[in-house]
C-alpha atoms as a PDB file:
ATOM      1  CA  UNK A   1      30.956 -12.005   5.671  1.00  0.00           C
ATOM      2  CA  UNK A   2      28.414 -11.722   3.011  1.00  0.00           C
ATOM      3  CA  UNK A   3      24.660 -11.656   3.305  1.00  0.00           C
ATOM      4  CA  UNK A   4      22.553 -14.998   4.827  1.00  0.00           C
ATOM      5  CA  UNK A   5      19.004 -15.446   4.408  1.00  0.00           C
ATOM      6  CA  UNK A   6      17.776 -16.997   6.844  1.00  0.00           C
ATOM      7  CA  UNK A   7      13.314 -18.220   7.810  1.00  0.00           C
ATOM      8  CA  UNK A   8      11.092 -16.444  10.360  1.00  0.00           C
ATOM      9  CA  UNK A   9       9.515 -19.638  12.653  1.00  0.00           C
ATOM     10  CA  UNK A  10       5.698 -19.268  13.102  1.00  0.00           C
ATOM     11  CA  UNK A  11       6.463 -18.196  16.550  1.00  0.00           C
ATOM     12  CA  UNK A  12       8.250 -15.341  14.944  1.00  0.00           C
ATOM     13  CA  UNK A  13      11.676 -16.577  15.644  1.00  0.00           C
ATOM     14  CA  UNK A  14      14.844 -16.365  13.831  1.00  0.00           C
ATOM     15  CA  UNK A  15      18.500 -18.268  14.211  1.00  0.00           C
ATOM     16  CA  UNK A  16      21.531 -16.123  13.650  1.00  0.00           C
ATOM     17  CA  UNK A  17      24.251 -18.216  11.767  1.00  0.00           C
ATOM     18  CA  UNK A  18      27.227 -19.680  13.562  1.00  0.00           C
ATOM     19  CA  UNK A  19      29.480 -17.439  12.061  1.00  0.00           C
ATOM     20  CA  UNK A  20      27.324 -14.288  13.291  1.00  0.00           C
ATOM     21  CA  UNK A  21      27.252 -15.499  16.805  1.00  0.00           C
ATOM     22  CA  UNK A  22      30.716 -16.253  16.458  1.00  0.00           C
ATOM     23  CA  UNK A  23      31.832 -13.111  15.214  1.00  0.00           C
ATOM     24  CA  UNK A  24      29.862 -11.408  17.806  1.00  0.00           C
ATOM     25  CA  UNK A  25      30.442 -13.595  20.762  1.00  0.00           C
ATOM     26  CA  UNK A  26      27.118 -14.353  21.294  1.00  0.00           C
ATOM     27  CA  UNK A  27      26.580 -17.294  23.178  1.00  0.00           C
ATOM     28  CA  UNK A  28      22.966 -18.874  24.334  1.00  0.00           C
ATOM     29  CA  UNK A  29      21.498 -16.423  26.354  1.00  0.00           C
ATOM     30  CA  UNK A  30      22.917 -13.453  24.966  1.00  0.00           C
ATOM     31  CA  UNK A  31      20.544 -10.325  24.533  1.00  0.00           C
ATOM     32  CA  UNK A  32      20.551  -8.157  21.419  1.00  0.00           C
ATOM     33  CA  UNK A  33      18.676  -5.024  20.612  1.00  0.00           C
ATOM     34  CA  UNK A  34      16.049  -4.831  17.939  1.00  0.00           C
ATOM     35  CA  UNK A  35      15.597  -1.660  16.613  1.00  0.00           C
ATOM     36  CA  UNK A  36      13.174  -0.670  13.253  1.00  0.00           C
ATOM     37  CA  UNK A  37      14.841   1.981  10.974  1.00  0.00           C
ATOM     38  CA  UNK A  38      14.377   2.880   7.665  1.00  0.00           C
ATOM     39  CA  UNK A  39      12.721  -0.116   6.729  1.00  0.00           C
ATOM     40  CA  UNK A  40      15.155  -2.290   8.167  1.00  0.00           C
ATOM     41  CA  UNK A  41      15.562  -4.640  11.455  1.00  0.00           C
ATOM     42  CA  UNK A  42      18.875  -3.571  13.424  1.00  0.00           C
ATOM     43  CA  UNK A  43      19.933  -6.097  16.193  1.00  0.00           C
ATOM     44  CA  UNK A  44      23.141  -5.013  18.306  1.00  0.00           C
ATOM     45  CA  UNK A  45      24.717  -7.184  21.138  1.00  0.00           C
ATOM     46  CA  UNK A  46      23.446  -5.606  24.682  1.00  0.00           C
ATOM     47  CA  UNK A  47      26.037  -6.114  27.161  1.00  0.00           C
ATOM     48  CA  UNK A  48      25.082  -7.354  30.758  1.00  0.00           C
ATOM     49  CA  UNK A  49      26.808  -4.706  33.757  1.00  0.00           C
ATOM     50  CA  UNK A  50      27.947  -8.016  34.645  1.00  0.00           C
ATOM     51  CA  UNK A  51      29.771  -8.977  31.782  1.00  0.00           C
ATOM     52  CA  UNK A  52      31.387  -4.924  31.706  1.00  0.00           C
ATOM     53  CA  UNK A  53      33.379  -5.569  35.084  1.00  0.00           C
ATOM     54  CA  UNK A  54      36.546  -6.856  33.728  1.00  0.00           C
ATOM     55  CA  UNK A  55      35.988  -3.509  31.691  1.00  0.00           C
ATOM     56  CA  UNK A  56      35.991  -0.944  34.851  1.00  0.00           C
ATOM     57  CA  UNK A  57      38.785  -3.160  36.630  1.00  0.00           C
ATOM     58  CA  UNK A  58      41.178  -2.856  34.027  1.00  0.00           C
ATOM     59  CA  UNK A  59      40.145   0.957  33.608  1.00  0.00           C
ATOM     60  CA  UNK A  60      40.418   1.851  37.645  1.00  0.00           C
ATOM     61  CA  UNK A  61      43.083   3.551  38.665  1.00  0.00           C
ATOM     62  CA  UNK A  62      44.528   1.501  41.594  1.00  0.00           C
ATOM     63  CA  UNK A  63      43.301   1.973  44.854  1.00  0.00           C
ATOM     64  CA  UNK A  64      39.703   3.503  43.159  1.00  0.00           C
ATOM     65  CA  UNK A  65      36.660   3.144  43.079  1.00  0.00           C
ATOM     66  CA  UNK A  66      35.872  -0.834  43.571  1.00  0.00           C
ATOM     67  CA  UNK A  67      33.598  -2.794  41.337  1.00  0.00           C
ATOM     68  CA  UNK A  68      30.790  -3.024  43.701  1.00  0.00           C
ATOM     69  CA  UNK A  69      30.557   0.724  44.840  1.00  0.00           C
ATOM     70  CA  UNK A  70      30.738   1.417  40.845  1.00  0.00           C
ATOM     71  CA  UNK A  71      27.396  -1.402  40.854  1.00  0.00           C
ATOM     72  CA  UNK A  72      25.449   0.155  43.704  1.00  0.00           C
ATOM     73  CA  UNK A  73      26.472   3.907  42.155  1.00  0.00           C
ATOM     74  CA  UNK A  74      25.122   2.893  38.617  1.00  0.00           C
ATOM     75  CA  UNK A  75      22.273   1.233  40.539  1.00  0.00           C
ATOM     76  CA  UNK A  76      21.061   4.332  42.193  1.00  0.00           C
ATOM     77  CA  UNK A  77      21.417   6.889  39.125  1.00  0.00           C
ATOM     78  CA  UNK A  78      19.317   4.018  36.797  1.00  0.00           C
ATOM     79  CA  UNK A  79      16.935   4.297  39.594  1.00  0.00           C
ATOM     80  CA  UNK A  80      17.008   7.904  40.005  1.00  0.00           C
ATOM     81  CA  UNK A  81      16.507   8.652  36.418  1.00  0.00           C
ATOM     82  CA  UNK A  82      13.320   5.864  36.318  1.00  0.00           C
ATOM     83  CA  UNK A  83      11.648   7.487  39.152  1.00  0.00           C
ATOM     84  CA  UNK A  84      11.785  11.128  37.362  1.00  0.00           C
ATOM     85  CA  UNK A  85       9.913   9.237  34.065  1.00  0.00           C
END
């Protein structure tokens, strides 16, 4: 795909192509990233845990570790690592 220009709204919006969203499989709702760097505006596709389950079932060994003790697991260490901020 080749570069698209595409209009800043006065609210500071923007509206990534079809194609992009497409591409990407970014559907309404979907979060990105924005990230400044070198002069430049990076937006990646942020992943909900939710949307990563299918991900750990298909990687967990049978009989392991089930989805929801991997949740409440992740859970605790994201809040662990807050509280030490």
């Amino acid at each position: 795909m080749g570069m698209t220009t595409i209009k800043v709204s006065d609210k500071g919006q923007v509206t990534l192509p079809a194609v992009v969203r497409r591409k990407l499989h970014l559907e309404a709702r979907s979060q990105v990233s924005v990230e400044v760097r070198d002069g430049e505006i990076v937006l990646r596709p942020v992943k909900a845990i939710a949307e990563l389950e299918g991900v750990f079932r298909a990687a967990a060994r049978p009989g392991g570790t089930s989805w929801e003790a991997e949740r409440r697991h992740m859970e605790r260490a994201v809040a662990e690592q807050v509280a030490d901020e």
